[in-house]
Every structure is written in structure tokens, then in C-alpha cells.
Protein backbone atom coordinates (compact mmCIF):
# COMPACT_ATOMS: atom_id res chain seq x y z
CA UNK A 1 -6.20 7.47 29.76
CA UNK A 2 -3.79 6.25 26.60
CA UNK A 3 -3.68 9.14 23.97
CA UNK A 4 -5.86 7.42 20.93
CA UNK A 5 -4.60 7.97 17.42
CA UNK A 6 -6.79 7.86 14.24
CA UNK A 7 -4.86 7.00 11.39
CA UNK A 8 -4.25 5.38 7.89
CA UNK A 9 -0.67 3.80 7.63
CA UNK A 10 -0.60 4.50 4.06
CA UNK A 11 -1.30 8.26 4.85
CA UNK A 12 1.71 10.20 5.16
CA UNK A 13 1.18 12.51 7.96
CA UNK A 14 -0.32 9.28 9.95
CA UNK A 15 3.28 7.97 9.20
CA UNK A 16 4.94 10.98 11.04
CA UNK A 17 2.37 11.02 14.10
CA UNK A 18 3.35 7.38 14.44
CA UNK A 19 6.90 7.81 14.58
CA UNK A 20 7.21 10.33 16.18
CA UNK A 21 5.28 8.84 18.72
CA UNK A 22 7.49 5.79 19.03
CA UNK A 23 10.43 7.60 19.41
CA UNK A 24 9.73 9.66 22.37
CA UNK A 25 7.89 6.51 23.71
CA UNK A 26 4.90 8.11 24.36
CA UNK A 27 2.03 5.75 25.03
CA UNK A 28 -1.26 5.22 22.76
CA UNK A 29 -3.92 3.15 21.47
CA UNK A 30 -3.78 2.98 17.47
CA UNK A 31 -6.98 3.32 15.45
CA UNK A 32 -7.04 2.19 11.63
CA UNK A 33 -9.14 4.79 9.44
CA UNK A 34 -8.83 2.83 5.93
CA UNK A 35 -8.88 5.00 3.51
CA UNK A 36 -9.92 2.88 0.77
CA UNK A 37 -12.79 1.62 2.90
CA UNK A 38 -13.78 4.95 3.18
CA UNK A 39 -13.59 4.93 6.82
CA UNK A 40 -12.98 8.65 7.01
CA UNK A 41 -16.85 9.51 5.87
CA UNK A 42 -18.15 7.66 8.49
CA UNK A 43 -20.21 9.48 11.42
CA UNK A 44 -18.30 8.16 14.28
CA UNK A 45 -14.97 9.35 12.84
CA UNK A 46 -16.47 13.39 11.81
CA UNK A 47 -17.29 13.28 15.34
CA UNK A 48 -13.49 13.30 15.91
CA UNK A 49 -12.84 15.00 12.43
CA UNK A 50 -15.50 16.74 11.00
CA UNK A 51 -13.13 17.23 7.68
CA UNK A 52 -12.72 13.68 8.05
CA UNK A 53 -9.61 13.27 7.08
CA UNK A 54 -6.28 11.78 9.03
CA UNK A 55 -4.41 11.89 11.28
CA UNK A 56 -6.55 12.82 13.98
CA UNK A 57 -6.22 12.29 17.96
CA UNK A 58 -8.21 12.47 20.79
CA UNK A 59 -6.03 12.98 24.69
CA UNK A 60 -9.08 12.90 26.78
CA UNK A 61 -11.57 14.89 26.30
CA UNK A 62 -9.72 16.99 23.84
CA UNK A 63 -9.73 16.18 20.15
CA UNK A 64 -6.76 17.18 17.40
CA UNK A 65 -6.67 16.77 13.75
CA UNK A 66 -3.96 18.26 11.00
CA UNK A 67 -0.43 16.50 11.56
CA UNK A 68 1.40 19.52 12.49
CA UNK A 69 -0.97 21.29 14.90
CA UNK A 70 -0.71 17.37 16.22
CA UNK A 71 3.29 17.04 16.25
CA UNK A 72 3.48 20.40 18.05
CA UNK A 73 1.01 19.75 20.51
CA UNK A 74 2.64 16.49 21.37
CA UNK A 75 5.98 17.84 21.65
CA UNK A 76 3.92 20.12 24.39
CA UNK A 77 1.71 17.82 26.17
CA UNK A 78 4.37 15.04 26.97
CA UNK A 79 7.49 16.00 29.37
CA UNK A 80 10.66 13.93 27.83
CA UNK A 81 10.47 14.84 24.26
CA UNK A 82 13.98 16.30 23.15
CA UNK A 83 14.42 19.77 22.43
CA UNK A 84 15.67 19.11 18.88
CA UNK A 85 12.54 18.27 17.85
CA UNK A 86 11.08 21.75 18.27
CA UNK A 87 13.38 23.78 19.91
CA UNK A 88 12.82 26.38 22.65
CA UNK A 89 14.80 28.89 21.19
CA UNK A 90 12.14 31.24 19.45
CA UNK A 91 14.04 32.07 16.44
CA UNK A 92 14.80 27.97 15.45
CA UNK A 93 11.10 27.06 16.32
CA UNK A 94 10.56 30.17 13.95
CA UNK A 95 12.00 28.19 11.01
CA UNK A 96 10.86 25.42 11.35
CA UNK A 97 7.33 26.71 11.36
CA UNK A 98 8.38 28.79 8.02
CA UNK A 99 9.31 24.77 6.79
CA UNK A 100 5.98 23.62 8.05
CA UNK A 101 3.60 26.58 6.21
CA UNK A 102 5.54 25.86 3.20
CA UNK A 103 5.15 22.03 3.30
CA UNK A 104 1.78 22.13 2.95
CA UNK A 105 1.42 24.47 -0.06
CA UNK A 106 4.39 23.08 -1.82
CA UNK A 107 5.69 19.92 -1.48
CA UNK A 108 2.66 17.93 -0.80
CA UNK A 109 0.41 19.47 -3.25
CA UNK A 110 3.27 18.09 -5.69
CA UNK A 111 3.89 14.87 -3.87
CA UNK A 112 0.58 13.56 -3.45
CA UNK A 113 -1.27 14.37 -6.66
CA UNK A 114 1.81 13.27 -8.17
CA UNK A 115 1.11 9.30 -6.36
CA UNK A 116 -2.70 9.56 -6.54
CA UNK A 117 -2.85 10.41 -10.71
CA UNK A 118 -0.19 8.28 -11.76
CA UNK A 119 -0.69 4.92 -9.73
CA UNK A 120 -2.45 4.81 -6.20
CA UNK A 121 -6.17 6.63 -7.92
CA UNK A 122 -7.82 3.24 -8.79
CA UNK A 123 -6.87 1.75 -5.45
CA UNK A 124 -8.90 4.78 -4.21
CA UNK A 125 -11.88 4.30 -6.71
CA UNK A 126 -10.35 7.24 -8.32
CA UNK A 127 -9.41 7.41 -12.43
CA UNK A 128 -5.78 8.75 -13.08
CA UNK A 129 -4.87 12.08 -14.77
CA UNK A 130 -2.54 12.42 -16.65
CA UNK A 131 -2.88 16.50 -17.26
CA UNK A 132 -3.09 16.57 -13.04
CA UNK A 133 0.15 14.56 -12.69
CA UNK A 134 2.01 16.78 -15.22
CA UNK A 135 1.30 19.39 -12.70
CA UNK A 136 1.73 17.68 -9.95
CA UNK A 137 5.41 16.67 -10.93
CA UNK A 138 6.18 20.77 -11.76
CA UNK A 139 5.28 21.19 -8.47
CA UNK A 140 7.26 18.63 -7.38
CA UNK A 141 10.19 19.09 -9.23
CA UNK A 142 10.56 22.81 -7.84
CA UNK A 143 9.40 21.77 -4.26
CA UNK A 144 12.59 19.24 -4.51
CA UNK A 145 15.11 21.84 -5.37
CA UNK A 146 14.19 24.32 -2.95
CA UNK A 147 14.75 21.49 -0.14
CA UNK A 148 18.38 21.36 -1.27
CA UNK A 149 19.01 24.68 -2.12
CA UNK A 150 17.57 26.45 1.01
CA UNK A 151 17.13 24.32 3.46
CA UNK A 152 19.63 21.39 3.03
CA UNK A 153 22.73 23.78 3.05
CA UNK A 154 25.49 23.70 5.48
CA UNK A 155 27.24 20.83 7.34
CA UNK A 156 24.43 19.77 9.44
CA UNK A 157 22.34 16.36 8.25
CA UNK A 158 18.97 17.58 8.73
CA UNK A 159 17.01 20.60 7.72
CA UNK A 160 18.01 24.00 8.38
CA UNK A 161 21.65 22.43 9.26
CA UNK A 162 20.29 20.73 12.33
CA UNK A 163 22.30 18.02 13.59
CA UNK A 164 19.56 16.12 14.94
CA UNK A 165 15.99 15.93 13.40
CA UNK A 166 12.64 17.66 13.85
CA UNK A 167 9.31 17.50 13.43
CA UNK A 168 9.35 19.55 10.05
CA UNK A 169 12.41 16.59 8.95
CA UNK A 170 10.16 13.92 9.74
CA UNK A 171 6.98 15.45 8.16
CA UNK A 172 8.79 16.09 4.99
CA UNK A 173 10.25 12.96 4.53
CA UNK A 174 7.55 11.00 5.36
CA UNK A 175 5.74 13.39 2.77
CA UNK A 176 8.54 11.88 0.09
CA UNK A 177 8.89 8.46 0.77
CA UNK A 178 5.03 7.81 -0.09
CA UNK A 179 7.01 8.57 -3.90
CA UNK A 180 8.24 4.88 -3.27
CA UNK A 181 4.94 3.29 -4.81
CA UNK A 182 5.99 4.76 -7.76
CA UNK A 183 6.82 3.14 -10.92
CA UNK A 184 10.50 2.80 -11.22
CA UNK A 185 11.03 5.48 -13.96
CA UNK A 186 8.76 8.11 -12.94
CA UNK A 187 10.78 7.22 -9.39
CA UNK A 188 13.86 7.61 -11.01
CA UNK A 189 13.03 10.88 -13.01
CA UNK A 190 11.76 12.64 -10.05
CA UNK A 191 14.51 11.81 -7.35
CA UNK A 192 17.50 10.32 -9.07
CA UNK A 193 18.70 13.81 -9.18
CA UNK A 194 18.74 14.87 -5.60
CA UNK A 195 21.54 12.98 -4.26
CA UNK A 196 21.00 15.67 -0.87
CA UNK A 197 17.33 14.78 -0.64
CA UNK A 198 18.25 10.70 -1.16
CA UNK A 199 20.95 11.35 1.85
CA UNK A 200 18.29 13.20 4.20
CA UNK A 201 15.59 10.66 3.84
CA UNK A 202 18.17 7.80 4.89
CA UNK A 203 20.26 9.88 7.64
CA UNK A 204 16.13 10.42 8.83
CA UNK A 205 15.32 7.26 8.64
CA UNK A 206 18.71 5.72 10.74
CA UNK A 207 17.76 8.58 13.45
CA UNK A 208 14.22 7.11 13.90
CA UNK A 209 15.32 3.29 13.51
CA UNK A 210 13.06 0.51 13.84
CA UNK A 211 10.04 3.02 14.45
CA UNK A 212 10.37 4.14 10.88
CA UNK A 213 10.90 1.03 9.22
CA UNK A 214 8.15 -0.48 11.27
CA UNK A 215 5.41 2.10 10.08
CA UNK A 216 6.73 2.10 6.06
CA UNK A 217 5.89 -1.20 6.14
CA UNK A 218 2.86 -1.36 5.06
CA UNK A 219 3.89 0.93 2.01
CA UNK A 220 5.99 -1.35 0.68
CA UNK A 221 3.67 -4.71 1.04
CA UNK A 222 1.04 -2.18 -1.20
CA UNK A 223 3.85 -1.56 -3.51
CA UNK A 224 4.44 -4.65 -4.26
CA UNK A 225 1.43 -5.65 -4.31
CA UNK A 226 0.28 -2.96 -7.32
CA UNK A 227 3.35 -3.49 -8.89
CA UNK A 228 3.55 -7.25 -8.61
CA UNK A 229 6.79 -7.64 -7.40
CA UNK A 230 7.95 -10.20 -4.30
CA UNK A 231 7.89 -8.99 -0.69
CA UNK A 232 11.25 -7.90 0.48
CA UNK A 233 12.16 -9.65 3.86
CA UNK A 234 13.44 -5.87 5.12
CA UNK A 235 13.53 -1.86 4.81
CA UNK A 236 17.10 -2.12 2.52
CA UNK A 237 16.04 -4.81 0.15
CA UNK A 238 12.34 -2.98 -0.20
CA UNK A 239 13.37 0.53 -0.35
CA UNK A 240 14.14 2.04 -3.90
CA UNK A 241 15.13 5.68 -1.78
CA UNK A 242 17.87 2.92 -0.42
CA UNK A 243 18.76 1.64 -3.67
CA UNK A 244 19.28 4.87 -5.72
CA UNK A 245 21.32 6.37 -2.79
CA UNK A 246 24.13 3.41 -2.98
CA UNK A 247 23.88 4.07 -7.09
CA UNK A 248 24.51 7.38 -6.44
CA UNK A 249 27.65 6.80 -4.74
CA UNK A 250 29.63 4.58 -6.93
């Protein structure tokens, strides 16, 4: 029986479960949970998810939900998946647990409050805040620096100078790349400055090519759809991350 996932492709930790999926080919049957439809509240899916929120799977008769207890027991379930992704040495799967704890009390409650109060609320039925983004972008701000500054030291591409990525990389950056449906100055105030974060998200996203292109997708049709702009044909045309990395450079 196909693993089944429950997920929103404009929900960033459904973005990560996807890919990461993909990439170590492991088989399943996609289920959309739309958000704005309010899919989440409905009985069927608390019977999966009685928070009701995504990502959520069910491998049988056993049901999952929160994206990291999710990525880890993947990496566990199905024989192939690389070591880098979470190591078997104790001390490396250590860290990027330490990454992981921190993620979720950090960057993402910067991150998304950040999106939801200053453009993706009404989408959502939600009014924006302006008091709750000013927060949201402290947090963010901080969250941002400590990426560089403690765990985006050394020689090594990914986090916690890893050569090759892992699940803490991918839930991260999937984390900041829902900052693309930003309007372009808020976009440019809050990442122009990290030329090391602008470098991770695209040396991430060339390690997980076409699986990560292929589920940001649908983040850039909303984007420019709520910002009115034309639909890029492709991932380097759409992506502003893209865009302010090359600026950075010259």
C-alpha cells in the first residue's frame, strides 16, 4: 500500500515532505488539504490530524502529522535514503535535531507571521497586522543572523558545514522561500542582506533539482497572481531568492 500524503503545496513543511519524498524516490499518493478552503477543519481529515493542520501521512495503518517527526520517520521506514540526510553518527543527528527544536520556535514563528500579516491574511479570510508583522520581522531578522553566524560557518554548503543536505537544510529553506510572496521591498529589506542565506537556499535548491522547482511552483503562480505580475515560464525567471543572489554578486 502507497504511503498517502496530506498536504497543502502552499504550506511550507508540505513543501519539504514533498521533496524530500521525490528525491529518495519513495512512492506515494498525494492528497490536497486547501487551506483556504478550509479543508483542514473537516472531519475526515481530524481523523488523520486531530490538530488539523498539514502535513500529515498515513503508511498503513499508522498515521503521522508534524513535518519533522514525518522527515525522520521517513528517513527510517524506507531502505535507500542517503545517510546525509540524517546521519547515523549520534553526535551529527544530535545537531541537526538542536537545528530542528530551534526551527520551530524561531525561524518560523518569524517567517510565517511575517507572510500571513503583511500579504497572504486576506487570501486566508484573515485581516493583516501590522503591530504582528513588526514582530514577526524582529523575529525574523534575528532568526536570519543566527543561520549565518552559527550554523552557516565553515567551508561546507549546507548547514552545520555539511557538504551534502539534510532534512533540517531542506525544512529551513523551504521555511524561507514561502518569503518569496512578498512584496519586493519588504523582500528586499529582510534578505538582501544575507548573501550566505541567498547562497544556501540556491546551492539547496540545485541539490534537490527538478523536485524542488516542481513543488515551488505553485508559490509562484499565487505570487503572481496577488501581486499581478505575468507568469514566469521557469524557477530562474520567477524566483526573486534567484534574482537578488546574481545582484549580490556583481
Amino acid at each position: 500500500m502507497a504511503l498517502k500524503l496530506y498536504v497543502d503545496r502552499m504550506s511550507q513543511p508540505s513543501r519539504a515532505v514533498l521533496i524530500f519524498c521525490k528525491a529518495n524516490r519513495i512512492e506515494f499518493e498525494e492528497f490536497r488539504i486547501d487551506l483556504a478552503k478550509r479543508d483542514h477543519l473537516r472531519p475526515e481529515f481530524k481523523a488523520i490530524n486531530p490538530l488539523g493542520k498539514v502535513p500529515a501521512i498515513v503508511d498503513g495503518r499508522f498515521k503521522l502529522f508534524e513535518s519533522h517527526a514525518i522527515l525522520i520517520y521517513l528517513v527510517s521506514a524506507f531502505p535507500g535514503v542517503a545517510d546525509h540526510w540524517y546521519p547515523a553518527d549520534l553526535h551529527k543527528r544530535a545537531k541537526i535535531h538542536a537545528v530542528l527544536d530551534w526551527h520551530h520556535s524561531n525561524l518560523r514563528l518569524g517567517a510565517a507571521p511575517f507572510a500571513l500579516n503583511t500579504v497572504l491574511g486576506p487570501a486566508l479570510g484573515l485581516p493583516l497586522d501590522p503591530k504582528a508583522a513588526a514582530e514577526a520581522e524582529r523575529i525574523l531578522a534575528s532568526s536570519l543572523l543566527k543561520i549565518e553566524r552559527v550554523w552557516l560557518q565553515g567551508n561546507g554548503k549546507f548547514l552545520l558545514g555539511s557538504g551534502q543536505p539534510s532534512i533540517a537544510d531542506l525544512s529551513l529553506v523551504c521555511e524561507i522561500m514561502q518569503l518569496e510572496m512578498l512584496h519586493e521591498e519588504d523582500r528586499k529589506r529582510v534578505l538582501g542582506p544575507h548573501k550566505k542565506i541567498l547562497q544556501w537556499i540556491e546551492d539547496t535548491r540545485n541539490a534537490l533539482s527538478p523536485h524542488f522547482e516542481d513543488a515551488h511552483a505553485i508559490l509562484f503562480k499565487a505570487k503572481a497572481r496577488l501581486h499581478k505580475l505575468p507568469t514566469a515560464a521557469n524557477y530562474d525567471t520567477a524566483s526573486s531568492v534567484k534574482s537578488m543572489l546574481i545582484s549580490s554578486k556583481l
